[in-house]
Protein backbone atom coordinates (compact mmCIF):
# COMPACT_ATOMS: atom_id res chain seq x y z
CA UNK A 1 24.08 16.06 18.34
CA UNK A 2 23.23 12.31 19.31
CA UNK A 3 23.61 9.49 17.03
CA UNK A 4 21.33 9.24 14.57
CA UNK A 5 19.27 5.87 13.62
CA UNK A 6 18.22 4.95 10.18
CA UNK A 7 14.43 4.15 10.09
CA UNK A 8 15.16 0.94 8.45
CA UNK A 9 17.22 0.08 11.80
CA UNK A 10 15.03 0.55 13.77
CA UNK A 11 13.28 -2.78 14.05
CA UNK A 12 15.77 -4.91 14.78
CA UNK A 13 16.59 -2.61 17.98
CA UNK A 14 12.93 -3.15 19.44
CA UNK A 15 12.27 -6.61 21.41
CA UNK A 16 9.54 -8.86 19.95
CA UNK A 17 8.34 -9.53 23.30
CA UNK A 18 8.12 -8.00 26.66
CA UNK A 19 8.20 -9.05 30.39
CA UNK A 20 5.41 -9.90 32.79
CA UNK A 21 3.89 -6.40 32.04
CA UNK A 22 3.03 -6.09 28.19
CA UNK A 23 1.23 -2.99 29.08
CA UNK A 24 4.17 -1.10 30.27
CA UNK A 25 6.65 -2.83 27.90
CA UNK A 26 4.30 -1.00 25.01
CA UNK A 27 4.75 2.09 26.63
CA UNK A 28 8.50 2.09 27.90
CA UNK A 29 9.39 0.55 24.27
CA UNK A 30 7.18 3.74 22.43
CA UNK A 31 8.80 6.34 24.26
CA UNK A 32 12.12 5.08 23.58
CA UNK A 33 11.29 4.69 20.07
CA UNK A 34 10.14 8.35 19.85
CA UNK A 35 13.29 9.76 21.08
CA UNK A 36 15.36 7.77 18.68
CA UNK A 37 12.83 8.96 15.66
CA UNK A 38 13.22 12.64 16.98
CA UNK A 39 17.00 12.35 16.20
CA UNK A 40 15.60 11.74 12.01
CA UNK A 41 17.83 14.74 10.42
CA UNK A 42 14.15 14.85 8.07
CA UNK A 43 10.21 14.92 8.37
CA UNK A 44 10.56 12.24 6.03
CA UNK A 45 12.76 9.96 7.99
CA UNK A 46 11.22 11.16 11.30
CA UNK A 47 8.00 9.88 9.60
CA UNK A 48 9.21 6.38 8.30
CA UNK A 49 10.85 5.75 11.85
CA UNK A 50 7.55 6.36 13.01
CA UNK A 51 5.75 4.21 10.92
CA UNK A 52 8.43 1.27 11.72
CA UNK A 53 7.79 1.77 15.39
CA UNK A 54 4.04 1.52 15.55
CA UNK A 55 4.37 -2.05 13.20
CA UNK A 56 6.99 -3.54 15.88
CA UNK A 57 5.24 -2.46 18.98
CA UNK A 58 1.32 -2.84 17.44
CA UNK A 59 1.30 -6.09 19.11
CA UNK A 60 3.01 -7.73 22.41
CA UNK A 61 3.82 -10.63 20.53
CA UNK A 62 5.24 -9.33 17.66
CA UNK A 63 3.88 -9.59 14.07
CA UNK A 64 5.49 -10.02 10.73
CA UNK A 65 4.38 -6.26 9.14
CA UNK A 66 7.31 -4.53 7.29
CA UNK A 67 7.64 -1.05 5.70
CA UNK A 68 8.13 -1.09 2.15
CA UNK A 69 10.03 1.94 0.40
CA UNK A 70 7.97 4.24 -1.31
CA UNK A 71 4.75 6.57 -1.91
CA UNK A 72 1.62 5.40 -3.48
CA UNK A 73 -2.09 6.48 -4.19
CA UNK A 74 -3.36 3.14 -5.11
CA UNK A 75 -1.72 -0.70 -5.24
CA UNK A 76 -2.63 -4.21 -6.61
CA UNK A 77 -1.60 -7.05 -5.99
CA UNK A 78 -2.62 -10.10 -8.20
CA UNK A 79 -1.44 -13.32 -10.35
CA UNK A 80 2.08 -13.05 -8.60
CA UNK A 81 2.47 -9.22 -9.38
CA UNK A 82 2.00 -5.99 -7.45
CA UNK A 83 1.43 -2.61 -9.59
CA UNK A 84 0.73 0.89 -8.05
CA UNK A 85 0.52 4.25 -9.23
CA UNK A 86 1.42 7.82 -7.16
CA UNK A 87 -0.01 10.98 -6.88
CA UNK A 88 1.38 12.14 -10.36
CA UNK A 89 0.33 8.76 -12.50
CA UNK A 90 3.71 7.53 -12.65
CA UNK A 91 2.93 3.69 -12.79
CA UNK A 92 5.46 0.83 -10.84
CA UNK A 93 5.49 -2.39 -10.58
CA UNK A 94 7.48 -4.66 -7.66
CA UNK A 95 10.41 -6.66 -9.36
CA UNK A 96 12.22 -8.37 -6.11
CA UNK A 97 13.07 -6.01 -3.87
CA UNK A 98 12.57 -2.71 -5.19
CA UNK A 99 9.83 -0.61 -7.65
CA UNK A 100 10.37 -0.42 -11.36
CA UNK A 101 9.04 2.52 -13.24
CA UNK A 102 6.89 1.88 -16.49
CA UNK A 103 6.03 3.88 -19.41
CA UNK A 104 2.83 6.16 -19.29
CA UNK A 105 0.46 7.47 -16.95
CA UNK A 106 -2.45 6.44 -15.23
CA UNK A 107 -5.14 7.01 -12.10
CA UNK A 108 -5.87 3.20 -11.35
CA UNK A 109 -4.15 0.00 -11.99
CA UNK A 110 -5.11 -3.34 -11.80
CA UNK A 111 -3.46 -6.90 -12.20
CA UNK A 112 -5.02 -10.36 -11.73
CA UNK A 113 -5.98 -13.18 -14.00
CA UNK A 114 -7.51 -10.67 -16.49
CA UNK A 115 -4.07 -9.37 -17.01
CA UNK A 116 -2.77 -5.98 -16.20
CA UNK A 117 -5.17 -3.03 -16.76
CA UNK A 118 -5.75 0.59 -16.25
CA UNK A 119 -7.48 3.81 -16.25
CA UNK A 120 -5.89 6.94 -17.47
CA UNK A 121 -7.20 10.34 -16.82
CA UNK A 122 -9.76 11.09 -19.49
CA UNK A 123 -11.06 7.72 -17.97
CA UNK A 124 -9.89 5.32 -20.78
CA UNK A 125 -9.12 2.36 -20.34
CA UNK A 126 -6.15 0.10 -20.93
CA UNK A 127 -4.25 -3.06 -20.95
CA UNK A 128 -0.76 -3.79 -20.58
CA UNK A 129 0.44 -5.62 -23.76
CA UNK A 130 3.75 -6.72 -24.49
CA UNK A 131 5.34 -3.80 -22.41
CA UNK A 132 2.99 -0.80 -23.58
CA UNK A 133 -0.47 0.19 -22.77
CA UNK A 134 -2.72 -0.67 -25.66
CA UNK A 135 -6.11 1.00 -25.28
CA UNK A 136 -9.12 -0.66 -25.29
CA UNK A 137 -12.28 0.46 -26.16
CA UNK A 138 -14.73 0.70 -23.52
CA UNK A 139 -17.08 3.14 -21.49
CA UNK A 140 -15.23 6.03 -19.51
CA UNK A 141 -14.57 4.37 -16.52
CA UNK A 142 -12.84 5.96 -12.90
CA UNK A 143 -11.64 2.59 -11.48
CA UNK A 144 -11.07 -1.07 -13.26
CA UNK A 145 -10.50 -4.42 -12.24
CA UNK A 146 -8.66 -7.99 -13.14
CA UNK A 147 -8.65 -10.18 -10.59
CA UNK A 148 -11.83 -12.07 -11.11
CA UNK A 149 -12.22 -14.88 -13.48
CA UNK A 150 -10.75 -14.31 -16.78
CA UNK A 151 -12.98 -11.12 -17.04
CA UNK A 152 -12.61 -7.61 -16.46
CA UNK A 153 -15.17 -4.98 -14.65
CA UNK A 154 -15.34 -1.79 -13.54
CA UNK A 155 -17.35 1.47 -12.40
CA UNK A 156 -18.21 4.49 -14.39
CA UNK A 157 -18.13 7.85 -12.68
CA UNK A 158 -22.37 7.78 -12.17
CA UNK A 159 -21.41 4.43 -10.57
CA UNK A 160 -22.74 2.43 -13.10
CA UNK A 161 -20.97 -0.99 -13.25
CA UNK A 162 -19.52 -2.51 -16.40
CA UNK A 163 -17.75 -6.08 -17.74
CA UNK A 164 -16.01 -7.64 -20.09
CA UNK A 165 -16.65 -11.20 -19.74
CA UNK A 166 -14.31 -13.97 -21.66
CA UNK A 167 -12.95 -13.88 -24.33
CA UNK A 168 -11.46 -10.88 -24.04
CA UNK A 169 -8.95 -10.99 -27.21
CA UNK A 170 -12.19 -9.88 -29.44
CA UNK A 171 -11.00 -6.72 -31.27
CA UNK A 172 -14.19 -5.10 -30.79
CA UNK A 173 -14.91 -5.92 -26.81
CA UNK A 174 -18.71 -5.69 -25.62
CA UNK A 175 -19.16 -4.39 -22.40
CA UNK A 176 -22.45 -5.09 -20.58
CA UNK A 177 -23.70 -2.67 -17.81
CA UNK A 178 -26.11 -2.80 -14.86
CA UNK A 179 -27.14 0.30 -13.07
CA UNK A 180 -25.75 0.60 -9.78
CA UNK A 181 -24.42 3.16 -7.55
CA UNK A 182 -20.61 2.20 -6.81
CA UNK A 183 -18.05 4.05 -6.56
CA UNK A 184 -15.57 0.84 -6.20
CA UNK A 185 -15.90 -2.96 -7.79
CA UNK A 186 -13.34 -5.95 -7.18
CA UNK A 187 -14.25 -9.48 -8.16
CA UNK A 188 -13.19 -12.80 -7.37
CA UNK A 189 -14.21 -16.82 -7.42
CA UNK A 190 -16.93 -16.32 -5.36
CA UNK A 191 -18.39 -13.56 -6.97
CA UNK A 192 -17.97 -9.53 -7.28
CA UNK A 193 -18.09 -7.20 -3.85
CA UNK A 194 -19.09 -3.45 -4.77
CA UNK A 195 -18.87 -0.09 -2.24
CA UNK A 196 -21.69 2.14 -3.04
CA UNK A 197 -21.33 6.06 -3.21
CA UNK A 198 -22.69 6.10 0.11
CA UNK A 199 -20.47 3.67 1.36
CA UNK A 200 -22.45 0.43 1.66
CA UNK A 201 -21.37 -2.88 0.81
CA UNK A 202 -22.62 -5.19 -1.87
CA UNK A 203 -21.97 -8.65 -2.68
CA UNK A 204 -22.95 -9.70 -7.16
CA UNK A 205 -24.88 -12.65 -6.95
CA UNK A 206 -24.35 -15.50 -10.15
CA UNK A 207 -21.11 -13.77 -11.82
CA UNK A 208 -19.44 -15.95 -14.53
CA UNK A 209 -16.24 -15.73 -16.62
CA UNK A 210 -19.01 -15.84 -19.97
CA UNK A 211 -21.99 -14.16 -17.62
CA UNK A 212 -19.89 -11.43 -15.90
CA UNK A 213 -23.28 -9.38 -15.04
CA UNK A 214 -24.78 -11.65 -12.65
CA UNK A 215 -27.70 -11.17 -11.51
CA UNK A 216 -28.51 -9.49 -8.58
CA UNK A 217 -27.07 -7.12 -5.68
CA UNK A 218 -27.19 -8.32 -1.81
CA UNK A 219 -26.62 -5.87 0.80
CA UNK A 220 -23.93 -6.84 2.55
CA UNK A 221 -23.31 -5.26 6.58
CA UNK A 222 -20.69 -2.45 7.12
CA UNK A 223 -19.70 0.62 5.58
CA UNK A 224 -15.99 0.59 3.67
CA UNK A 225 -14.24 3.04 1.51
CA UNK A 226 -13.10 0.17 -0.52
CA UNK A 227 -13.43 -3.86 -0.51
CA UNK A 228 -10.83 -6.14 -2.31
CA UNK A 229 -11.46 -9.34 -3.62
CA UNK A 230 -8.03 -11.73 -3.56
CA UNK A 231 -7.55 -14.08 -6.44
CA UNK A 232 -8.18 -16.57 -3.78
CA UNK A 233 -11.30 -15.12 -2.76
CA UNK A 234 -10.38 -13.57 0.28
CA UNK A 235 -12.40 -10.62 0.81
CA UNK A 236 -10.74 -7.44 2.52
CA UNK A 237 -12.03 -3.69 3.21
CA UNK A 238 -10.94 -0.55 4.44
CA UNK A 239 -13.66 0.88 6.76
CA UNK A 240 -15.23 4.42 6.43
CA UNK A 241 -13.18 4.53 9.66
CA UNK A 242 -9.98 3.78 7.89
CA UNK A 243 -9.45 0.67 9.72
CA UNK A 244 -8.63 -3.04 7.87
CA UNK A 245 -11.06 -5.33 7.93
CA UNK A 246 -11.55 -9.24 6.55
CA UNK A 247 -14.65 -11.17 5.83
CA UNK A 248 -15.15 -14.60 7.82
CA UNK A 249 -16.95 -17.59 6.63
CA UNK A 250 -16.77 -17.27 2.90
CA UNK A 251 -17.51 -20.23 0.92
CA UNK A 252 -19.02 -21.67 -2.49
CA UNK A 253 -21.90 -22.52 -0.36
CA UNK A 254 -22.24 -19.24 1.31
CA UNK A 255 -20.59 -16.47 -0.83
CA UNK A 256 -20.86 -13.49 1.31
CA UNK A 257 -19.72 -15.15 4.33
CA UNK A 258 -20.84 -14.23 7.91
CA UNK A 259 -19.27 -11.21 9.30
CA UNK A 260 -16.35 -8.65 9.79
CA UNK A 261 -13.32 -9.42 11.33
CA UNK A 262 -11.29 -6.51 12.30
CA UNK A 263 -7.38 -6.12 11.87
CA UNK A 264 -5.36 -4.22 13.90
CA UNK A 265 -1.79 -3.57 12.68
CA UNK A 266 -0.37 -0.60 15.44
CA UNK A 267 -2.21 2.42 15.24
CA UNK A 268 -2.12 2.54 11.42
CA UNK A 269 -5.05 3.94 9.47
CA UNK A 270 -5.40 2.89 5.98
CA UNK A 271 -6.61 4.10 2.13
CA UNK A 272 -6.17 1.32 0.19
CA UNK A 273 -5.45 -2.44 0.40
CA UNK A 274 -4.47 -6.03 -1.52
CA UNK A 275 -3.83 -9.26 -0.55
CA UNK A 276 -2.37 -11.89 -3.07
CA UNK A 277 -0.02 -15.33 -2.49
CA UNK A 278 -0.11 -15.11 1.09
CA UNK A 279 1.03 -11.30 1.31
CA UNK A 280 -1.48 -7.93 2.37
CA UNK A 281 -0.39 -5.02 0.88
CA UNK A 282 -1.69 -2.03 2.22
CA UNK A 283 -1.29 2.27 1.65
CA UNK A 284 -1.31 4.27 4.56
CA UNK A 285 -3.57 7.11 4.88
CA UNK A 286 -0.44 9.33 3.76
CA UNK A 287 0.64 6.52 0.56
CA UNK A 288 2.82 4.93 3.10
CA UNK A 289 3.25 1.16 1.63
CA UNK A 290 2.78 -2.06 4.31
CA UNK A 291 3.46 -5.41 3.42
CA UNK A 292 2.47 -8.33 5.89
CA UNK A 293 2.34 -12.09 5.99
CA UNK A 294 -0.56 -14.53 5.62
CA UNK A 295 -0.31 -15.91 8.88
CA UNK A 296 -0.56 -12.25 10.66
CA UNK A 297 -4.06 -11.93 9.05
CA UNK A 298 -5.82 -15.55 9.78
C-alpha cells in the first residue's frame, strides 16, 4: 500500500496559489488531493481529508478556513467563549486548543453577554452558574439565546417568542411573550433577527436590555434556516440552500441593513453558524466544525 497522509497534513502540502491558469490549478490540485484522501485507512479520515481539501483549494488565493476536531449539532460563540452540544447532549466548551466536556445534557446552548444558557430536553431552561446548570424558571422553550444586551430570549415550540429583559438575578424571572411564528431567535445591539417556521426572515424593531419585547416585526428579504446575531452586531445566516450568508449595511441608523452578501468557503454546505472576536464558526451539514478569520468574511 502507498503512504498514507494524515488529514491534518494535508494543508500544508497544497499551494496557496496557482500559475497563470487558476482554473486548471483548482482542478490539477483537487484530483491530487483526492488520491491522497483515498489512501485514509477510514471513512472518517477519508472524510476529514476531504473536508481539508475543499477549504485550501475553495479559493485561488487562498483563505484562512481551518478544520477544527470534532462533531457537533449546534455551536455558539459569544463574550470570548464557544459552547456546542452533539447529537447525544453531551455539552463542550473550547478551552485553547481542544473541547472540554461539561456536566449534564442539553439540546441548545447559548453564551453571550447574558451568560451561558441552555435548553434541555423536556425544554427547560438553564443557566450555567458557578460550574453547574441551575434551572431557571421559564416557559418550555426549543432554542434560547444570550448574546443580546444583558437579556435573554428565546422561541417556544408554537414559535412564540419570549424574554427576559435585565435584571436577570430576580429569583422569580418574568418572561414577556409576543406571538410570532419562529422557529429560531438571536439578538444583538441593533436589535433581534427571527427565522419563521416557514423560513422567512424578521428583523425586532425597538428591543431594549429593560424593554426586551420591542415592538414590532419587519420582514426582512431571504429565506434562512437560521440567522445569528454577533455580539458585535454582525448579522449571519445559513440559507434554506445551506449556503453562508452576511448582512451588508447594518447600522444604528438603519438596523436591518441593505442586503445579502453571500460567502463561499469551497463547496461546503452548512447547518449552523457563529461569529464572535473576529472568528466564524460554522457546522457542516454532517456536524463537521469550521473556524475562519475576520478578514476572510469582510
Amino acid at each position: 500500500m502507498g503512504q498514507r497522509h494524515h488529514p491534518y497534513k494535508l494543508l500544508p502540502l497544497i499551494r496557496k496559489q496557482g500559475p497563470r491558469d487558476p482554473l486548471g490549478f483548482v482542478v490539477r490540485q483537487l484530483r491530487w488531493g483526492f488520491r491522497r484522501c483515498r489512501a485514509g485507512n477510514t471513512m472518517v479520515v477519508m472524510e476529514r481529508c476531504l473536508l481539508l481539501l475543499l477549504l485550501a483549494v475553495g479559493s485561488t488565493e487562498g483563505n484562512r478556513c481551518t478544520d477544527v476536531d470534532g462533531v457537533l449539532n449546534q455551536i455558539d460563540a459569544g463574550n470570548g467563549m464557544v459552547f456546542g452540544v452533539n447529537a447525544t447532549g453531551s455539552v463542550y466548551t473550547r478551552l485553547g486548543n481542544s473541547w472540554t466536556l461539561l456536566p449534564g445534557n442539553l439540546k441548545h446552548v447559548t453564551v453571550g453577554t447574558a451568560g451561558v444558557w441552555g435548553v434541555g430536553d423536556s425544554l427547560e431552561v438553564y443557566r450555567l452558574v458557578a460550574g453547574s446548570w441551575s434551572p431557571v424558571p421559564a416557559p418550555p422553550l426549543v432554542q434560547v439565546d444570550a448574546g443580546s444586551q444583558r437579556f435573554v430570549s428565546g422561541v417556544d415550540q408554537f414559535g412564540s417568542t419570549h424574554c427576559l429583559g435585565w435584571p436577570l438575578s430576580e429569583p422569580s424571572p418574568a418572561w414577556d411573550t409576543v406571538a410570532s411564528r419562529l422557529r429560531y431567535v438571536s439578538c444583538g445591539p441593533l436589535g433581534c433577527w427571527g427565522v419563521s417556521l416557514a423560513n422567512g426572515v424578521y428583523h425586532r424593531l425597538n428591543v431594549r436590555p429593560r424593554s426586551c419585547i420591542g415592538t414590532s416585526w419587519v420582514r426582512v428579504t431571504g429565506q434562512m434556516l437560521m440567522v445569528e446575531v454577533g455580539t458585535d452586531g454582525r448579522v449571519f445566516g445559513v440559507s434554506i440552500t445551506q449556503d453562508l450568508y452576511m448582512r451588508k449595511g447594518l447600522t444604528p441608523e438603519k438596523p436591518i441593513g441593505w442586503g445579502w452578501t453571500k460567502i463561499q468557503i469551497g463547496n461546503l454546505r452548512f447547518k449552523h453558524v457563529s461569529w464572535d472576536l473576529g472568528q466564524l464558526w460554522l457546522l457542516t451539514d454532517s456536524g463537521r466544525i469550521v473556524r475562519c478569520s475576520g478578514s476572510d468574511v469582510d
